[in-house]
N, C-alpha and C. Protein backbone atom coordinates (compact mmCIF):
# COMPACT_ATOMS: atom_id res chain seq x y z
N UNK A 1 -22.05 -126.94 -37.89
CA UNK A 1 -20.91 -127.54 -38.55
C UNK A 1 -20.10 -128.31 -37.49
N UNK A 2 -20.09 -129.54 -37.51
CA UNK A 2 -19.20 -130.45 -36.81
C UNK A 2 -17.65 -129.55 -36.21
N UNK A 3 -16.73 -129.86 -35.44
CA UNK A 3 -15.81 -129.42 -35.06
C UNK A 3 -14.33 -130.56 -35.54
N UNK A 4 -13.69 -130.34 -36.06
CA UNK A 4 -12.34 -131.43 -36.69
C UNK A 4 -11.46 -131.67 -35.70
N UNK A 5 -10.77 -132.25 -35.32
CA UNK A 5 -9.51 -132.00 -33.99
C UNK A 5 -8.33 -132.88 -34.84
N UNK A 6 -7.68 -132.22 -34.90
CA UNK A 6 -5.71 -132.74 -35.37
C UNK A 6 -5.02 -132.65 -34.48
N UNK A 7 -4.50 -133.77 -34.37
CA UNK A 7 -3.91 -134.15 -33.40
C UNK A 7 -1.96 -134.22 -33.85
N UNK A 8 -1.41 -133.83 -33.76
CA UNK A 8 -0.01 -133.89 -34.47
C UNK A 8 0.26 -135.88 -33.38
N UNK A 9 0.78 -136.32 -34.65
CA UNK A 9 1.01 -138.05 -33.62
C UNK A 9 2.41 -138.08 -34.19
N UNK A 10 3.53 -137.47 -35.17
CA UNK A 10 4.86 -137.57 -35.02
C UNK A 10 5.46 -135.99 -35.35
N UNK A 11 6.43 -135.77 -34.88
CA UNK A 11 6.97 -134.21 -35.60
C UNK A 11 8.97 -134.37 -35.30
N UNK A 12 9.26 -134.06 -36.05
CA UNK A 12 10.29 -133.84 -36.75
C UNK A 12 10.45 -132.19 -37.33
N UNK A 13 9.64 -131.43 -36.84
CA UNK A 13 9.08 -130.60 -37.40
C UNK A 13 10.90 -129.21 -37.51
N UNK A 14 11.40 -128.98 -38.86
CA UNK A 14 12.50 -128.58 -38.52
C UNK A 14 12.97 -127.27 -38.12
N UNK A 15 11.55 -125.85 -37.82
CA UNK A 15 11.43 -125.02 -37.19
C UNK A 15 11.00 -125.48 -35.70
N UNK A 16 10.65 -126.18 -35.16
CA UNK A 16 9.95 -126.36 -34.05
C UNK A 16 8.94 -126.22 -33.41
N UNK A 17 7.84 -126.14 -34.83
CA UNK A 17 6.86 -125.28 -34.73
C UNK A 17 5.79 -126.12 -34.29
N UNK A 18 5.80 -127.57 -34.46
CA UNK A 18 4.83 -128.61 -33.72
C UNK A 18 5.59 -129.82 -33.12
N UNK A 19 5.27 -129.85 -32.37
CA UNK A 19 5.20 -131.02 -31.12
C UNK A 19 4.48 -132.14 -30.84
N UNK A 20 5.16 -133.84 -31.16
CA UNK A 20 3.90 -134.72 -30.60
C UNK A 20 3.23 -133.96 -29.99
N UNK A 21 2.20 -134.52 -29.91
CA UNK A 21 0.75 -134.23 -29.12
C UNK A 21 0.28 -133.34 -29.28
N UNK A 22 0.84 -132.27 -29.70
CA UNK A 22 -0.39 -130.39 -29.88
C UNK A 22 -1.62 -130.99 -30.86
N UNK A 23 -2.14 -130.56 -30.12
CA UNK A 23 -4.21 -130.70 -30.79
C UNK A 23 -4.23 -129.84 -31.25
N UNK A 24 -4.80 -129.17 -32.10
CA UNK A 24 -5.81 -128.39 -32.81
C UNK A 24 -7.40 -128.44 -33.51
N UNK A 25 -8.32 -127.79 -32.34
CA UNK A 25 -9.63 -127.64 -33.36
C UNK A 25 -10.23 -127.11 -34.03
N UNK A 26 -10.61 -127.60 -35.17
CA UNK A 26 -11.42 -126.16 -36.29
C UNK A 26 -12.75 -126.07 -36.06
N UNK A 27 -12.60 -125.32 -35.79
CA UNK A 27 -14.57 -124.61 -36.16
C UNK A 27 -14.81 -124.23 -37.13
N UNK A 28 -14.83 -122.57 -37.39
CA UNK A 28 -15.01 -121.97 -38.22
C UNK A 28 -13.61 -121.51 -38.76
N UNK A 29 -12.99 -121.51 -38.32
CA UNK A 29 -11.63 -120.38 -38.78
C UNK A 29 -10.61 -121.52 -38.76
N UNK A 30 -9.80 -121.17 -39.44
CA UNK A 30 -8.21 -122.42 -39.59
C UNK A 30 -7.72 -122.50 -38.56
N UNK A 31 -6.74 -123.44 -37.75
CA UNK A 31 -6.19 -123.08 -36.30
C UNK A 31 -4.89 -122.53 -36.87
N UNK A 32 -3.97 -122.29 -35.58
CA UNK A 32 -2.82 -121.40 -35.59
C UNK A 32 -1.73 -122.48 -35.94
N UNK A 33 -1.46 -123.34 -37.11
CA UNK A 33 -0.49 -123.83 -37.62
C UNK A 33 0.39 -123.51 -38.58
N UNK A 34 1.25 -124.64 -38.91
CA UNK A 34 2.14 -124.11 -40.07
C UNK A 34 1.39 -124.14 -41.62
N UNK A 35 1.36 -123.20 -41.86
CA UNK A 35 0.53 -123.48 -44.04
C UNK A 35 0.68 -123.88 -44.59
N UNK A 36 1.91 -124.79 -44.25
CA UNK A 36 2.17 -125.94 -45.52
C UNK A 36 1.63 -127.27 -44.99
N UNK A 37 1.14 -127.72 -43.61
CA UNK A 37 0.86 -128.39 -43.42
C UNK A 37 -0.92 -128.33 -43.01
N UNK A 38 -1.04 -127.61 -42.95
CA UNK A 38 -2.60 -126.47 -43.06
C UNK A 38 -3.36 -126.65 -44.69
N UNK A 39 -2.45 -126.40 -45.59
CA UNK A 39 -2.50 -126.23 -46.96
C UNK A 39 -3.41 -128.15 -47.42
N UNK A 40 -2.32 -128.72 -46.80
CA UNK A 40 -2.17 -129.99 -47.59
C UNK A 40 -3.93 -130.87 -46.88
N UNK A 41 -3.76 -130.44 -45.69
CA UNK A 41 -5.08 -131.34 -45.35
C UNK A 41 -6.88 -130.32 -45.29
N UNK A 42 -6.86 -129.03 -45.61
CA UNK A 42 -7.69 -128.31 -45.88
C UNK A 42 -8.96 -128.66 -46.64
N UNK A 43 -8.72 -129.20 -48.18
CA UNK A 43 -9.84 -129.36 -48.50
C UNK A 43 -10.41 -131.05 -47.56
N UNK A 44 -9.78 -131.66 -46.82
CA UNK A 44 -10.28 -133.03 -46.34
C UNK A 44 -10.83 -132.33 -45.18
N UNK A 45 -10.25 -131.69 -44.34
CA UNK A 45 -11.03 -131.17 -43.28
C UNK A 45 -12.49 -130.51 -43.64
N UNK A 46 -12.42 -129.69 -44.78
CA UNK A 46 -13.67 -128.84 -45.66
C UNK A 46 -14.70 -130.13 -45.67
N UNK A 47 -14.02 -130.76 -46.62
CA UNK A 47 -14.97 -132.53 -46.45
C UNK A 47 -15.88 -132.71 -45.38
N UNK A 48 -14.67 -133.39 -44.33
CA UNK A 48 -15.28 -133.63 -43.08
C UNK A 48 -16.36 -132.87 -42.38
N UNK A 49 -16.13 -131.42 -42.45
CA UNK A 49 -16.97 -130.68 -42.25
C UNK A 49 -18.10 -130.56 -42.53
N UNK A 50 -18.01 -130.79 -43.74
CA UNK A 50 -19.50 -130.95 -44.24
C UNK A 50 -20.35 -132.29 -44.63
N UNK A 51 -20.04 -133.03 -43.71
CA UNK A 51 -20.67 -134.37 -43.51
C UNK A 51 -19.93 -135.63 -44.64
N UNK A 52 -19.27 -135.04 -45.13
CA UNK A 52 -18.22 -136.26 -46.11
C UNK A 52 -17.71 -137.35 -45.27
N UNK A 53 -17.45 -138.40 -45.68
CA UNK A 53 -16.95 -139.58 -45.47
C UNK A 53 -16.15 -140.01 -46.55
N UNK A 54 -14.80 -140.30 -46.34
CA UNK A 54 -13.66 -140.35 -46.71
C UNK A 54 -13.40 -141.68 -47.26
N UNK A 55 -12.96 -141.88 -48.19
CA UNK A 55 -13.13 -143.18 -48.34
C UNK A 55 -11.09 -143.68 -47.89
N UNK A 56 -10.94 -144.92 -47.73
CA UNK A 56 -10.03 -145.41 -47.30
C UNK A 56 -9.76 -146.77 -47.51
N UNK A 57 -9.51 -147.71 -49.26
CA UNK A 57 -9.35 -148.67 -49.08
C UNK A 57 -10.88 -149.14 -49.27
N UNK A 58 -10.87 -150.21 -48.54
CA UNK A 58 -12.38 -150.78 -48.41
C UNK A 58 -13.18 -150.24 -47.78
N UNK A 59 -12.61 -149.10 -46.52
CA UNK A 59 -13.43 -148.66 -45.63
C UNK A 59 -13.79 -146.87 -45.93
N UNK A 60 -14.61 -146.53 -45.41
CA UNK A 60 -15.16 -145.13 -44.76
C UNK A 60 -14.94 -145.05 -43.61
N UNK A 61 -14.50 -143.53 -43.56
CA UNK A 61 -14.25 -142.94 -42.25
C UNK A 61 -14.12 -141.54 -42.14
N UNK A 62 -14.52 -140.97 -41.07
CA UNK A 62 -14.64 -139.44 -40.64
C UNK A 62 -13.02 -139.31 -40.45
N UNK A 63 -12.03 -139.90 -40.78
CA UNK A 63 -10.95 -139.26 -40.22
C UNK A 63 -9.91 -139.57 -41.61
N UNK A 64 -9.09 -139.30 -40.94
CA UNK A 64 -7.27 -139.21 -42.19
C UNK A 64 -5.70 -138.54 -41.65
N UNK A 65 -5.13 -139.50 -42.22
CA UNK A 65 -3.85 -139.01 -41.26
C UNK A 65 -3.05 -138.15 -42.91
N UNK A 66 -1.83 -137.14 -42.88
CA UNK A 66 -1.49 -136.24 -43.10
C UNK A 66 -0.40 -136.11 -42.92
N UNK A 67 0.79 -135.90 -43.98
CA UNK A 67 2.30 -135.76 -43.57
C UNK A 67 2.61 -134.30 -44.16
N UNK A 68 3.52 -133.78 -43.83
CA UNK A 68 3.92 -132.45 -44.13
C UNK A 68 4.61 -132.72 -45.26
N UNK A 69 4.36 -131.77 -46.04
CA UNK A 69 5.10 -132.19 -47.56
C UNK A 69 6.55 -131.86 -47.59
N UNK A 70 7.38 -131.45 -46.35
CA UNK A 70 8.71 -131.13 -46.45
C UNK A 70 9.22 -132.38 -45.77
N UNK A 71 9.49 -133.42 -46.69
CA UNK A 71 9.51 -134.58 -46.37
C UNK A 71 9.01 -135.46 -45.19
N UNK A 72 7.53 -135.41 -44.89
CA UNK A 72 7.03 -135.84 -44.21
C UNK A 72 7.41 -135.96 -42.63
N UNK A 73 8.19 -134.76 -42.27
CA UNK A 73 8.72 -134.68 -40.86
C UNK A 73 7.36 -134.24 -40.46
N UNK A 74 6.00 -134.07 -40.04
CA UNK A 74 5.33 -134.08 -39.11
C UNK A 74 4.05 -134.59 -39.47
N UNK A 75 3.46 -135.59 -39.01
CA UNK A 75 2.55 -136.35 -39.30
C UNK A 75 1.32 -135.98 -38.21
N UNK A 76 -0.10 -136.35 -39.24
CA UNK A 76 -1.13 -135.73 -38.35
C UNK A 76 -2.21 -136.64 -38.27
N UNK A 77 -2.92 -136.68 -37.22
CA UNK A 77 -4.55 -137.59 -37.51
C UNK A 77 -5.23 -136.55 -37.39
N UNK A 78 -6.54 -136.41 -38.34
CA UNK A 78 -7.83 -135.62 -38.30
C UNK A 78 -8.86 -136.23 -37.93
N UNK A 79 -9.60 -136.09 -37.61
CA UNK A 79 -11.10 -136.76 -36.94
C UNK A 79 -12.10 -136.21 -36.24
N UNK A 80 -13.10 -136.34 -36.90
CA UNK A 80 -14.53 -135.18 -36.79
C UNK A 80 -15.03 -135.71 -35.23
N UNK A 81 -14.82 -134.55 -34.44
CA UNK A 81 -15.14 -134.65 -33.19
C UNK A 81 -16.65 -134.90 -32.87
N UNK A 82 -17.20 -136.12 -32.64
CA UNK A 82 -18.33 -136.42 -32.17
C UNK A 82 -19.29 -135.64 -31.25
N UNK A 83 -20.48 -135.61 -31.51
CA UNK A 83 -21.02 -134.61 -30.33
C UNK A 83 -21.29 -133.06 -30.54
């Protein structure tokens, strides 16, 4: 099973619970984030995982960006780690 990496690219986050830049990779198990923002991009990561390609517009792509549903204070890119 491919490996996912999220990358947090804005946070606003209003516990303080993510930080530009904190990575996270999935393997097998969920990483150590917040669940509402865990929640929202889950089944796309499930996707990715299993060889899905995302559609986007005109294009396909292994990846997708992700806002936290408590008014979009922390924003994420996903993208199936190559290799």
């Amino acid at each position: 099973m491919p490996k996912v990496k999220i990358t947090i690219t804005e946070s606003n986050c209003r516990s303080n619970y993510h930080k530009k830049g904190d990575t996270f990779t999935v393997g097998d198990l969920c990483p150590e984030m917040c669940h509402e923002l865990w929640h929202c991009m889950y089944p796309y990561v499930l996707a990715l995982q299993n060889g899905a390609t995302l559609e986007s517009g005109e294009y396909s792509k292994k990846s997708f960006s992700v806002k936290c549903p408590d008014e979009g204070r922390v924003t994420a890119e996903v993208i199936v780690e190559e290799g």
